[in-house]
Protein backbone atom coordinates (compact mmCIF):
# COMPACT_ATOMS: atom_id res chain seq x y z
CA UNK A 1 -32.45 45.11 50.62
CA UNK A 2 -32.42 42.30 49.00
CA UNK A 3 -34.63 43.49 45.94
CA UNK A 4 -32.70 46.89 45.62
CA UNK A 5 -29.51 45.14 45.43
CA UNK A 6 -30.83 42.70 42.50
CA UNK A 7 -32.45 45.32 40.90
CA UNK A 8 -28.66 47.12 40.99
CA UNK A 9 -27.31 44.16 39.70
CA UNK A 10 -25.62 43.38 42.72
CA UNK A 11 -23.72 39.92 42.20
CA UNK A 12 -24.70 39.44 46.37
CA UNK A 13 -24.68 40.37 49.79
CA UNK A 14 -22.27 40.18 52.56
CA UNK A 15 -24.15 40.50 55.85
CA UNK A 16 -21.87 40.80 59.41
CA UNK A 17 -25.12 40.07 61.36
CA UNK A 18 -28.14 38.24 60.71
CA UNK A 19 -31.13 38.55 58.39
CA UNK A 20 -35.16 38.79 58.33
CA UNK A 21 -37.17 37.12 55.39
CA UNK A 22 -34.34 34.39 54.65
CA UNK A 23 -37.19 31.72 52.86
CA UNK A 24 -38.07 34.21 50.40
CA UNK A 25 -34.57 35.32 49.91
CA UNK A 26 -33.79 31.44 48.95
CA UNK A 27 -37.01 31.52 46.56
CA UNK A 28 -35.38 34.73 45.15
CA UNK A 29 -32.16 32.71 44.65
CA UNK A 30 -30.20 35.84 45.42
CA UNK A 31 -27.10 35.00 47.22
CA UNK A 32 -26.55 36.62 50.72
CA UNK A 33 -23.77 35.65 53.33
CA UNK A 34 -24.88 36.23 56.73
CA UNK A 35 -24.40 35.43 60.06
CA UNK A 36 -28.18 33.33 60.46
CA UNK A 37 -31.55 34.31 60.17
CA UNK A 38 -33.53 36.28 62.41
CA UNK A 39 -36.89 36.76 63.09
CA UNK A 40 -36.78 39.88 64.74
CA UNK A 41 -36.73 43.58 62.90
CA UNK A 42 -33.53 45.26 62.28
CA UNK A 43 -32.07 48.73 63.02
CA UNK A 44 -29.98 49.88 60.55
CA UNK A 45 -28.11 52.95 62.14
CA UNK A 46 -25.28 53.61 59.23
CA UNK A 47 -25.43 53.08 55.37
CA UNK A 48 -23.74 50.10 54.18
CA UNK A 49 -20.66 49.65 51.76
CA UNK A 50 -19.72 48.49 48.42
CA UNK A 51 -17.01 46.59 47.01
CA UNK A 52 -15.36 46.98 50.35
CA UNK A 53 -12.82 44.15 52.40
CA UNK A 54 -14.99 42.51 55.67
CA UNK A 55 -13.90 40.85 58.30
CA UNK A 56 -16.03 37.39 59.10
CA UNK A 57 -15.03 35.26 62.12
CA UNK A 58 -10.99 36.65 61.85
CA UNK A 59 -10.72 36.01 58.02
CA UNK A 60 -10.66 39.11 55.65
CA UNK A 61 -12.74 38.71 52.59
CA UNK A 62 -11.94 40.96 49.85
CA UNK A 63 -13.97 42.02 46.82
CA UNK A 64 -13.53 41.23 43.40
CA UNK A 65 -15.00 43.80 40.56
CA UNK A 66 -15.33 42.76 36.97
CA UNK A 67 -14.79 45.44 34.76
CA UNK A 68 -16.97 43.62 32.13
């Protein structure tokens, strides 16, 4: 995920859960907000969204898109 989204251009990702592969994420230098790391595979049962408000521990975090 992590690849496609840099390859997209993706500024980063915001993760409500917890993510595999975090060490070579950090050697990537890609930034990814997450819950933790985990070291067990993931189900993924629903696409994920884009530029689109999240909720992490009761605090809203909102998007910002550059237009550059």
């Amino acid at each position: 995920m992590a690849t496609s989204a840099m390859a997209n251009k993706l500024g980063g990702l915001a993760i409500d859960g917890c993510i595999r592969d975090s060490e070579e994420i950090i050697e990537m230098r890609f930034p990814i907000f997450c819950r933790g790391p985990c070291i067990i595979g993931t189900a993924k049962a629903v696409l994920g969204r884009i530029n689109y408000p999240i909720v992490f521990g009761g605090v809203v975090v909102n998007t910002s898109v550059s237009l550059l």
